[in-house]
C-alpha atoms as a PDB file:
ATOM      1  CA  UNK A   1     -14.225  -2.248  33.284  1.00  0.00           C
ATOM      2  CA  UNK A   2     -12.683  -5.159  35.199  1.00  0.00           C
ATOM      3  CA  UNK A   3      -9.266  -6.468  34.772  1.00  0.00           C
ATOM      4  CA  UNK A   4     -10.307  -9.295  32.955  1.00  0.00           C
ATOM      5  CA  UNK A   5     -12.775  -8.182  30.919  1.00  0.00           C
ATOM      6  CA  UNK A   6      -9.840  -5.588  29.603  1.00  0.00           C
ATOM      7  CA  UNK A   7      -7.760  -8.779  28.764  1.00  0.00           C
ATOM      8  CA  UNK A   8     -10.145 -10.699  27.192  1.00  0.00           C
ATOM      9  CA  UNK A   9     -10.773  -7.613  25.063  1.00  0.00           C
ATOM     10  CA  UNK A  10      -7.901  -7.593  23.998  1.00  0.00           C
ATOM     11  CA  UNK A  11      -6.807 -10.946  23.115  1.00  0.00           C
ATOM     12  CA  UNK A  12     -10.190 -11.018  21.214  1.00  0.00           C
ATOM     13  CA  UNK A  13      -9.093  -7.757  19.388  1.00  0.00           C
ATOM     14  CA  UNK A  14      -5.690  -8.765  18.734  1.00  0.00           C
ATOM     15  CA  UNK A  15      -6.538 -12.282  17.928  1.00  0.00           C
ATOM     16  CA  UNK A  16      -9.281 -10.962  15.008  1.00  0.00           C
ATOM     17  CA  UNK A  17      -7.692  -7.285  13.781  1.00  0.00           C
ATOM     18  CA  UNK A  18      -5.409  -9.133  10.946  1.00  0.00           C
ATOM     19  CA  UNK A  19      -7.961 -12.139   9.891  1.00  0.00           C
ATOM     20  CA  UNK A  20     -10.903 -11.215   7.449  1.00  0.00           C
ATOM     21  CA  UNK A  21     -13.987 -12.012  10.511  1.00  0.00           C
ATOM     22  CA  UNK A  22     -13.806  -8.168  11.918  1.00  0.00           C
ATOM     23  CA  UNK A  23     -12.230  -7.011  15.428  1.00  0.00           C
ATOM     24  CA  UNK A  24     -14.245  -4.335  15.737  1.00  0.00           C
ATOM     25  CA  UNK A  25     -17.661  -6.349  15.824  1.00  0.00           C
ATOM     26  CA  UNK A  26     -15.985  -9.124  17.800  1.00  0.00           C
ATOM     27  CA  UNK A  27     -15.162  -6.599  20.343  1.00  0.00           C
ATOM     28  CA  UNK A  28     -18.209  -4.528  20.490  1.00  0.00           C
ATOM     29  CA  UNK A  29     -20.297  -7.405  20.032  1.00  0.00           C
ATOM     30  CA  UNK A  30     -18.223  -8.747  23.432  1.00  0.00           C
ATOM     31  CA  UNK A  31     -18.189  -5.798  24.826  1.00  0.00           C
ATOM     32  CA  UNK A  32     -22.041  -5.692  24.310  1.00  0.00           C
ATOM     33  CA  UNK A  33     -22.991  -9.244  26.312  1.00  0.00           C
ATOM     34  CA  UNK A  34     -20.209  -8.452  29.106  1.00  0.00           C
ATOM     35  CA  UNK A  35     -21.807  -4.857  29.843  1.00  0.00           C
ATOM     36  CA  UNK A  36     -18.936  -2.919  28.998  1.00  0.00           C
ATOM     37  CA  UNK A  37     -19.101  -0.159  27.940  1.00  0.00           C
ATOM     38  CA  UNK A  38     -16.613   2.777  27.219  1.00  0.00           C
ATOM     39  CA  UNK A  39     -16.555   6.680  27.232  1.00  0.00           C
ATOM     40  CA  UNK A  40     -16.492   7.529  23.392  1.00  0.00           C
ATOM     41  CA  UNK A  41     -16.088   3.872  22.270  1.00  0.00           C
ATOM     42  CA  UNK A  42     -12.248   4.930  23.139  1.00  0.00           C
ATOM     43  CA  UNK A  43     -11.196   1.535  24.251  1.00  0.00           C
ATOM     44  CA  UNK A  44     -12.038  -0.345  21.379  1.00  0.00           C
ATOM     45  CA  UNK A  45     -10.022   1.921  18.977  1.00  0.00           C
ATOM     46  CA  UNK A  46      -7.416   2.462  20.736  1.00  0.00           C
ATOM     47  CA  UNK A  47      -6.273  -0.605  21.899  1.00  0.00           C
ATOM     48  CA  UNK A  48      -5.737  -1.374  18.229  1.00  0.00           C
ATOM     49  CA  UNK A  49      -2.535   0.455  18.668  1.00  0.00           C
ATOM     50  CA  UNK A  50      -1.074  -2.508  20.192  1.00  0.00           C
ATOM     51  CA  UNK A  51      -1.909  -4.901  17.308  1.00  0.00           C
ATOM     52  CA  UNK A  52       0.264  -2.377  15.007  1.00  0.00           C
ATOM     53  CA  UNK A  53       2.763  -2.440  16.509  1.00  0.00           C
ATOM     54  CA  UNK A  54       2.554  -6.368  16.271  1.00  0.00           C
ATOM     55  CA  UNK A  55       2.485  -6.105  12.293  1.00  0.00           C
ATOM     56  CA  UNK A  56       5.799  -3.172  13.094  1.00  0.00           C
ATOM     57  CA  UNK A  57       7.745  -6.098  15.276  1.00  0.00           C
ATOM     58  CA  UNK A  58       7.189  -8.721  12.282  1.00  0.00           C
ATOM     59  CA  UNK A  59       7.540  -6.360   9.305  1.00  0.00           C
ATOM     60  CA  UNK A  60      10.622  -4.178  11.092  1.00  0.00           C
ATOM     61  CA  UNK A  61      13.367  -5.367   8.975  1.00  0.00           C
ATOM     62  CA  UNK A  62      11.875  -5.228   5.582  1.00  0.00           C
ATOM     63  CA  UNK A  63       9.804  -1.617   6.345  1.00  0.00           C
ATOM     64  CA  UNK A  64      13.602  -0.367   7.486  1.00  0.00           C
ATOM     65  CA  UNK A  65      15.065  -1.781   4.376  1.00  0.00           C
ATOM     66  CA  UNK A  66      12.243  -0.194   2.204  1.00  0.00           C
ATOM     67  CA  UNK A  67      12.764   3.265   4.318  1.00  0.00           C
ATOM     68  CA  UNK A  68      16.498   2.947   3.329  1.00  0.00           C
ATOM     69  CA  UNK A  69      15.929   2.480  -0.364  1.00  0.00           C
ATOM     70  CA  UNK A  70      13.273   5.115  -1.063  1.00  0.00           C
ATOM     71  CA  UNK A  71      15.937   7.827  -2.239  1.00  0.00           C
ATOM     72  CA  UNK A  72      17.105   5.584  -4.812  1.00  0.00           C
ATOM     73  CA  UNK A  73      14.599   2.729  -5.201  1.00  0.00           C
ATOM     74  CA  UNK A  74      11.804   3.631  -7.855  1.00  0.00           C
ATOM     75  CA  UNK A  75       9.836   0.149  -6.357  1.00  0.00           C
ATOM     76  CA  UNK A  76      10.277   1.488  -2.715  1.00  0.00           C
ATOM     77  CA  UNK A  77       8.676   4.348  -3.619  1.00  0.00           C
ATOM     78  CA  UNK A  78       6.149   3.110  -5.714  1.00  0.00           C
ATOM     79  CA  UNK A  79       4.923   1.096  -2.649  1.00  0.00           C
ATOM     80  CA  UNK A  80       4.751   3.678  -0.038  1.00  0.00           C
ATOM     81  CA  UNK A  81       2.971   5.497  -2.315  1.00  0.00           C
ATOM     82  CA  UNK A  82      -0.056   2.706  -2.822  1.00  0.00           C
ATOM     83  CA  UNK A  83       0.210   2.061   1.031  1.00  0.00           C
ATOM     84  CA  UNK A  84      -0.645   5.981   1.145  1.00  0.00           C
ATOM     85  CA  UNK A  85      -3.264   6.198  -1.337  1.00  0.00           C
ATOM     86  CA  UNK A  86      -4.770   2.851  -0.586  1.00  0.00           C
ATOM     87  CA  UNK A  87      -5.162   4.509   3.113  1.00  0.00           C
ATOM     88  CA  UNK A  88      -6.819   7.983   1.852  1.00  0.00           C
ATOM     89  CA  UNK A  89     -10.271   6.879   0.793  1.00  0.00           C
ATOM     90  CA  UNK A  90     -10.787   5.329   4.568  1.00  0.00           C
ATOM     91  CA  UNK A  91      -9.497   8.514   6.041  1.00  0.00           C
ATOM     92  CA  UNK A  92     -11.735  10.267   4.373  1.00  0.00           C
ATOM     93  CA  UNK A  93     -14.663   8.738   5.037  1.00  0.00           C
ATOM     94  CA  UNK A  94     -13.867   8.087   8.388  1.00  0.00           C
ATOM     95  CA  UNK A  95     -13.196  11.638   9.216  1.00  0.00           C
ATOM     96  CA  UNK A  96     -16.153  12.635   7.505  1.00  0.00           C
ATOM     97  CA  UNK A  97     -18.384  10.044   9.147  1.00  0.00           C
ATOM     98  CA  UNK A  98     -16.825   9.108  12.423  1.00  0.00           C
ATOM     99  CA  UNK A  99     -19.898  10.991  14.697  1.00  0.00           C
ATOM    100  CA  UNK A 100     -22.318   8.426  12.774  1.00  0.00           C
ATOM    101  CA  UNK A 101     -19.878   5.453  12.348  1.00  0.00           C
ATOM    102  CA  UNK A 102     -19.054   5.804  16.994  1.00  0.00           C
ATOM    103  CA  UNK A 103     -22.395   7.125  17.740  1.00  0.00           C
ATOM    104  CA  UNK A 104     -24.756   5.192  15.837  1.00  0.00           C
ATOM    105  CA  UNK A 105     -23.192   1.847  13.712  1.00  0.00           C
ATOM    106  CA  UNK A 106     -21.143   1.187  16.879  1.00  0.00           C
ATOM    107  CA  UNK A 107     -24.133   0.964  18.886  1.00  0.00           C
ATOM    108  CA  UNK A 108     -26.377  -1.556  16.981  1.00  0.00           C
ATOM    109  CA  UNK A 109     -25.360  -5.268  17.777  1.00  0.00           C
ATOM    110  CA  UNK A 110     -27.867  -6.531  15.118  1.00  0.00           C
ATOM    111  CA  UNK A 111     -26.357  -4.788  12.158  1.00  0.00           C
ATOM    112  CA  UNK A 112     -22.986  -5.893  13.216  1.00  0.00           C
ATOM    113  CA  UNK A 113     -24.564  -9.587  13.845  1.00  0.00           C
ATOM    114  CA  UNK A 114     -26.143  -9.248   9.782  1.00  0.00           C
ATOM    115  CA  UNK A 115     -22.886  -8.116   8.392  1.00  0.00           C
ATOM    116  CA  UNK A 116     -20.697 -10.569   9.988  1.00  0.00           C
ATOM    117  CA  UNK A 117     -23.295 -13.084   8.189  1.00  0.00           C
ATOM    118  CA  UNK A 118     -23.426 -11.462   5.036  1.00  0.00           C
ATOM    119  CA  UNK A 119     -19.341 -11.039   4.909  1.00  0.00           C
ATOM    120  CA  UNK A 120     -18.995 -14.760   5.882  1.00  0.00           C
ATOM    121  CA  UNK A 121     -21.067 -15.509   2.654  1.00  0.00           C
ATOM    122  CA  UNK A 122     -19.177 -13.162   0.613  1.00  0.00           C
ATOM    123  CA  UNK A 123     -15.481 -14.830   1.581  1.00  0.00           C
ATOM    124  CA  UNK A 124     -16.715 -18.501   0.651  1.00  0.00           C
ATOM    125  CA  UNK A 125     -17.983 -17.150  -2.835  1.00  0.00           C
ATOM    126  CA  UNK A 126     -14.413 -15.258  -3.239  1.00  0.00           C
ATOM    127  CA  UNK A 127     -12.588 -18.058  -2.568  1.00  0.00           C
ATOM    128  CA  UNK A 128     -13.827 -20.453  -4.845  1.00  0.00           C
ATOM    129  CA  UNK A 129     -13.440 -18.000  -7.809  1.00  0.00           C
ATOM    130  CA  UNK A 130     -11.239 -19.577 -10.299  1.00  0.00           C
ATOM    131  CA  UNK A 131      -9.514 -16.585 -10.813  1.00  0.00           C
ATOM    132  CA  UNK A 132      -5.647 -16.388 -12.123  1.00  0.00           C
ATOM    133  CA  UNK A 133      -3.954 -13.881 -10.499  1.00  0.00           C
ATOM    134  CA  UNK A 134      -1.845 -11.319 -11.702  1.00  0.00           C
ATOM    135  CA  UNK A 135      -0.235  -9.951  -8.408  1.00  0.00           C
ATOM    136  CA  UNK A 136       1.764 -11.679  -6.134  1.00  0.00           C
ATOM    137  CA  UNK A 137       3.822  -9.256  -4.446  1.00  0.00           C
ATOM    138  CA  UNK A 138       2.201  -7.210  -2.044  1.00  0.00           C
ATOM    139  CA  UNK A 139       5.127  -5.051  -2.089  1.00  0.00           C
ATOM    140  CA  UNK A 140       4.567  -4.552  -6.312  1.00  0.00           C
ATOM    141  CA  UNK A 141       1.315  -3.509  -5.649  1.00  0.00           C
ATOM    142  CA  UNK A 142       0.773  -0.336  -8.347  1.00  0.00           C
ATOM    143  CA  UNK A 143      -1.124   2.833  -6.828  1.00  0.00           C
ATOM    144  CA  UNK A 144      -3.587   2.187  -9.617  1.00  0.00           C
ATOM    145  CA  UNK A 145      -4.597  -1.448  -7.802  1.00  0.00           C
ATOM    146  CA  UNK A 146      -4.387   0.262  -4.316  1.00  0.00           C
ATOM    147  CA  UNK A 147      -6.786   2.690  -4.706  1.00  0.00           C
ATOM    148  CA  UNK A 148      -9.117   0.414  -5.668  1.00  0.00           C
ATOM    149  CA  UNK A 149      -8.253  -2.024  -2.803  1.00  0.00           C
ATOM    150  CA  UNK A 150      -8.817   1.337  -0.900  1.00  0.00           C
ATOM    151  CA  UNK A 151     -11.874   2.112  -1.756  1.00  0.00           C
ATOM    152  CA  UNK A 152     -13.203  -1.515  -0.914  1.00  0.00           C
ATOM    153  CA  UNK A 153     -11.331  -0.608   2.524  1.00  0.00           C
ATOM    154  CA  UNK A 154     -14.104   1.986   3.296  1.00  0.00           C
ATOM    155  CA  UNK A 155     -16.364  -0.645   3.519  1.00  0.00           C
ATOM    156  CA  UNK A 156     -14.986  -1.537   6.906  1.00  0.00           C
ATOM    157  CA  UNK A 157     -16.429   1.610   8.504  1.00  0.00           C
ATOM    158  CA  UNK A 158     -19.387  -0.210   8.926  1.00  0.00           C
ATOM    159  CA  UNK A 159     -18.598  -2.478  12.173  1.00  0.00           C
ATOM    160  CA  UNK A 160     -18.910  -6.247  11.228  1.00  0.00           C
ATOM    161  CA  UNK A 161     -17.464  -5.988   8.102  1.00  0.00           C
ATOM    162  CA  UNK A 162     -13.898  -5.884   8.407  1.00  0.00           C
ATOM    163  CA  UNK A 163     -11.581  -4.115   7.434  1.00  0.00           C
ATOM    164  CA  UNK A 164      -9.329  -7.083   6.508  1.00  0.00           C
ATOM    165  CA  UNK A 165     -11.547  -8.588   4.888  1.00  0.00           C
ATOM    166  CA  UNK A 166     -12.859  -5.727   2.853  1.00  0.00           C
ATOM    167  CA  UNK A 167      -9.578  -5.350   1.705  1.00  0.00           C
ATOM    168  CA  UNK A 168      -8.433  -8.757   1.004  1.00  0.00           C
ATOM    169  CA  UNK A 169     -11.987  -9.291  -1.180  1.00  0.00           C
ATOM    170  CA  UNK A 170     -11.020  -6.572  -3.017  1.00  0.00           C
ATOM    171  CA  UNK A 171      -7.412  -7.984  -3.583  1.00  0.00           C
ATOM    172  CA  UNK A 172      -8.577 -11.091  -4.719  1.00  0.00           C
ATOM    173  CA  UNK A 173     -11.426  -9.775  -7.193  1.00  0.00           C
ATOM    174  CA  UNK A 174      -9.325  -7.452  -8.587  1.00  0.00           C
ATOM    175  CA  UNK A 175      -6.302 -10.228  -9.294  1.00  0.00           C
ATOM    176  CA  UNK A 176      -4.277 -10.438  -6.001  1.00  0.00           C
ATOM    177  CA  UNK A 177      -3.193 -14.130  -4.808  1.00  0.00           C
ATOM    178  CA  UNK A 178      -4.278 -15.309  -1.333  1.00  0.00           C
ATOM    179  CA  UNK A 179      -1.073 -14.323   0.504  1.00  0.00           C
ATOM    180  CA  UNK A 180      -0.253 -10.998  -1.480  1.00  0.00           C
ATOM    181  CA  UNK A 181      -3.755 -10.168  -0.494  1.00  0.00           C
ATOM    182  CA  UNK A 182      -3.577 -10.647   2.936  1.00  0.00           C
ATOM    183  CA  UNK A 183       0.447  -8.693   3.068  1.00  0.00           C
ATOM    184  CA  UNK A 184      -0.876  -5.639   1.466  1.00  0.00           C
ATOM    185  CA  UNK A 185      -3.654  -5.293   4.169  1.00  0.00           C
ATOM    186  CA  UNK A 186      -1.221  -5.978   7.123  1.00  0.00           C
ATOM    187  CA  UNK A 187       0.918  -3.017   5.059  1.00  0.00           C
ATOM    188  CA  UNK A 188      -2.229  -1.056   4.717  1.00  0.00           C
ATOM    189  CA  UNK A 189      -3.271  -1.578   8.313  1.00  0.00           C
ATOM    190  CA  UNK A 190      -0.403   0.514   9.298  1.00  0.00           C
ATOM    191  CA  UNK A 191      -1.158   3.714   8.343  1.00  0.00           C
ATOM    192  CA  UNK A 192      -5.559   3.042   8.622  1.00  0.00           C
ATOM    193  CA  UNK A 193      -5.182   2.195  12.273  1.00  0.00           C
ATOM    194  CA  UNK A 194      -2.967   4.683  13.144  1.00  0.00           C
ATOM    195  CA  UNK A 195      -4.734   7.177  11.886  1.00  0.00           C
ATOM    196  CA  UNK A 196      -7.552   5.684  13.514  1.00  0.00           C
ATOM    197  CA  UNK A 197      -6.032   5.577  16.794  1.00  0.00           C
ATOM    198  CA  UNK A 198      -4.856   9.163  16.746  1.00  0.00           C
ATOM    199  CA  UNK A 199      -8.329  10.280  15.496  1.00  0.00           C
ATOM    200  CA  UNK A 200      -9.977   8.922  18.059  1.00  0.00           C
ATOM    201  CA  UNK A 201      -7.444   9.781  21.032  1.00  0.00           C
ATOM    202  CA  UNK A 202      -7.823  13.671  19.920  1.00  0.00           C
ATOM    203  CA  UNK A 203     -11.529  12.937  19.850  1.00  0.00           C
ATOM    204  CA  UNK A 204     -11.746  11.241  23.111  1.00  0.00           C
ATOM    205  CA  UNK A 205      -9.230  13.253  25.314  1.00  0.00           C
ATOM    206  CA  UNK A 206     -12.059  15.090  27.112  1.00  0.00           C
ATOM    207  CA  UNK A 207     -13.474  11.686  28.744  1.00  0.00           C
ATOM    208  CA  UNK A 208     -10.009  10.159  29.427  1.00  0.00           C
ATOM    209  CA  UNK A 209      -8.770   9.983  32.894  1.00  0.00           C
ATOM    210  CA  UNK A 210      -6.929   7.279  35.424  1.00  0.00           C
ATOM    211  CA  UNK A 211      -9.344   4.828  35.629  1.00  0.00           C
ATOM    212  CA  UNK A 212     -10.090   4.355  31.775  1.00  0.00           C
ATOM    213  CA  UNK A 213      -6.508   4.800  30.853  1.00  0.00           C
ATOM    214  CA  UNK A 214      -5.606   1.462  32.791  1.00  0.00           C
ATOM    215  CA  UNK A 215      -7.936  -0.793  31.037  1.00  0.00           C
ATOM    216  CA  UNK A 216      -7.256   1.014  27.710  1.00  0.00           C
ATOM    217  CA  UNK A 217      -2.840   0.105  28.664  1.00  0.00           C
ATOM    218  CA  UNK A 218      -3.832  -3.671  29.216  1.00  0.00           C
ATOM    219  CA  UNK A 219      -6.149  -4.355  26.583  1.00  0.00           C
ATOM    220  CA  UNK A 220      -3.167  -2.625  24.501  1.00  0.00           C
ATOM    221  CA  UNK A 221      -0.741  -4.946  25.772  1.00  0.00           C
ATOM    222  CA  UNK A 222      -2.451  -8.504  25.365  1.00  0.00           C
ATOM    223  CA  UNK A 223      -3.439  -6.950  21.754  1.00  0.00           C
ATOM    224  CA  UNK A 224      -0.112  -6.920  21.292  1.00  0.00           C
ATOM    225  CA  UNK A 225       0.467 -10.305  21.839  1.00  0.00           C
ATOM    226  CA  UNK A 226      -2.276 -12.265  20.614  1.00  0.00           C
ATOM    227  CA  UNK A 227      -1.692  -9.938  17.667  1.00  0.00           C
ATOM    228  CA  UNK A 228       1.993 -11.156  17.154  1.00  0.00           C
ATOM    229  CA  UNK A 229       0.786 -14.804  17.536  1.00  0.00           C
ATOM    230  CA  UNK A 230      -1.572 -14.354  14.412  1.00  0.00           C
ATOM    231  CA  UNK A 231       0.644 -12.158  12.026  1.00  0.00           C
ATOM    232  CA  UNK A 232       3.073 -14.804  12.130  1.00  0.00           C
ATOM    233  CA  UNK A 233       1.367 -17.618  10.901  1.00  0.00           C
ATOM    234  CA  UNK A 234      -1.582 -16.294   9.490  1.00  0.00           C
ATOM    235  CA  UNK A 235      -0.033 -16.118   5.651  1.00  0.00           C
ATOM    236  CA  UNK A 236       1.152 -19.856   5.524  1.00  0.00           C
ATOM    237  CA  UNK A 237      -2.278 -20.456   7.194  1.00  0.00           C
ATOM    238  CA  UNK A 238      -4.254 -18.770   4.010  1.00  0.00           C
ATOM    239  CA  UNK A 239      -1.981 -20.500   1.853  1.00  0.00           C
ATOM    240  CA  UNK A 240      -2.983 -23.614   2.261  1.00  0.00           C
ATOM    241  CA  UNK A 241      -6.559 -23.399   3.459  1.00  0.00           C
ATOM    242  CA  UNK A 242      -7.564 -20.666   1.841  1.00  0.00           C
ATOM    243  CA  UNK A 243     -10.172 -17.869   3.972  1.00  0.00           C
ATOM    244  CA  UNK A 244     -13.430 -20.652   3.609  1.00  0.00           C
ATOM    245  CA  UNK A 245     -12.725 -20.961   7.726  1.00  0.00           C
ATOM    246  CA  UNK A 246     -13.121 -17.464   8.362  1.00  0.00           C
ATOM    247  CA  UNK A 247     -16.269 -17.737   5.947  1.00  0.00           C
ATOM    248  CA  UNK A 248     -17.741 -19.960   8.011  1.00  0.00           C
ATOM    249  CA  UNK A 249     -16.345 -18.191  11.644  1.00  0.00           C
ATOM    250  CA  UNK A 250     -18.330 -15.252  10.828  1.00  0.00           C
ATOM    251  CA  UNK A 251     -21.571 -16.784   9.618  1.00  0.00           C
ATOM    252  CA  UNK A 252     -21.496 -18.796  13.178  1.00  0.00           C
ATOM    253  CA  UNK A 253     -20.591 -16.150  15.327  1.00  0.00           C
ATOM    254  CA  UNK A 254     -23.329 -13.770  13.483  1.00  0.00           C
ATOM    255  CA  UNK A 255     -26.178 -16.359  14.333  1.00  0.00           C
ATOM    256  CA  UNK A 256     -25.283 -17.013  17.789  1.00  0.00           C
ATOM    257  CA  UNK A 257     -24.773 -13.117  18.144  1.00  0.00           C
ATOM    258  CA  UNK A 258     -28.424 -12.730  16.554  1.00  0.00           C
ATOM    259  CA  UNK A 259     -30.011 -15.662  18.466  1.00  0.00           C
ATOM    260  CA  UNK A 260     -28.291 -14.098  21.989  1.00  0.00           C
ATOM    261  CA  UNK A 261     -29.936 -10.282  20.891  1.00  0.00           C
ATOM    262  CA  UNK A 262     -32.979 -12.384  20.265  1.00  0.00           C
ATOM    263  CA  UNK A 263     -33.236 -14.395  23.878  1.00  0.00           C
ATOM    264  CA  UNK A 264     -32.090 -11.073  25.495  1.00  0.00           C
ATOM    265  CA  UNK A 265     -35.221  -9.213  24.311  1.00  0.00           C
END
């Protein structure tokens, strides 16, 4: 992998992790028409690392404050424990299924082409639902509405889908507002990619050496900060316009990914 295809990587990944159009099939789907291609699928997971510790930089004070307050705080622990069960269903599956999800989902552009289309669809319909919502603190999520966001979170392991998105759909149909929504999956990102990353770094160890390590460090790095760029004003951004722009990203992107599979054949 060249230099620059490692950056570009990774301002793509860290640019799309936290908004609903899915990193993962923006990457591979790059990765795919720039001929890159790495041991295990290792660089694309891993590099995620850097875009959590993006959502650690922005999120420091109030995750120290809510660290703090656990031993006395029955609402600090209440929501470390929905982060924690809202992350179980996706560990599950994705321990269970990561030799299918790496070595067979990972490596077919078109499904990751029809789900970006089909998930683009899916947000415009969400967010015209007149729906009142009932949650509007992600931090007063209870466990009972985060294993249920969850569960749509397993969703994701299916590349193209996103796991922001899966997870902000299933705030909003199940009574979240737009920028609770979109908190409680930056929250729920935390522990999902992390386990993801060390998953896949035990996994991958074998095939890891000097010259993939290097790549894997500066795709980490400009995750990092493309990462920080979007976590910051990604909320406000929701807020007003709602997520009918990301709708319409991943129904365009999808096409042109389809027509490019299409001319390539």
């Amino acid at each position: 992998m060249e230099t620059w295809q490692a950056i570009l990587l990774g301002i793509l990944e860290g640019l799309t992790e936290f908004i609903p159009v899915s990193s993962t099939g923006h990457v591979l789907l790059a990765g795919h028409f720039l001929g890159v291609h790495s041991p295990g699928r290792a660089f694309e997971v891993l590099i995620q690392l850097g875009a959590i510790l993006a959502i650690l930089a922005v999120y420091f004070g109030r995750l120290c404050a809510t660290a703090k307050a656990i031993p006395h705080s029955p609402q600090a622990r209440s929501f470390v424990l929905s982060v924690l069960i809202a992350f179980l269903p996706a560990a599950i599956a994705g321990a269970a299924l990561h030799g299918f999800i790496k070595g067979v989902l990972f490596e077919t552009p078109a499904l990751i082409c029809i789900m970006l289309i089909l998930g683009g669809f899916v947000l415009l319909a969400v967010d015209r639902l007149a729906v009142t919502p009932h949650y509007t603190e992600a931090m007063e999520f209870p466990p009972a509405l985060a294993l249920k966001i969850g569960l749509f979170q397993t969703l994701a392991m299916i590349p193209g889908v996103s796991r922001s998105g899966a997870t902000i759909v299933g705030g909003l149909l199940l009574g979240a507002d737009k920028r609770a929504a979109a908190e409680f999956s930056f929250f729920l990102a935390i522990p999902t990619m992390a386990g993801a990353f060390a998953f896949d770094l035990y996994k991958n160890w074998p095939t890891l050496d000097v010259s993939n390590a290097t790549p894997i460090v500066i795709g980490f790095v400009t995750a990092f900060l493309a990462a920080l760029v979007v976590v910051r004003v990604l909320l406000e951004f929701v807020s007003r316009h709602g997520y009918a722009p990301f709708g319409w990203w991943r129904i365009i992107v999808g096409a042109a990914g389809l027509a490019a599979l299409q001319l390539g054949h």
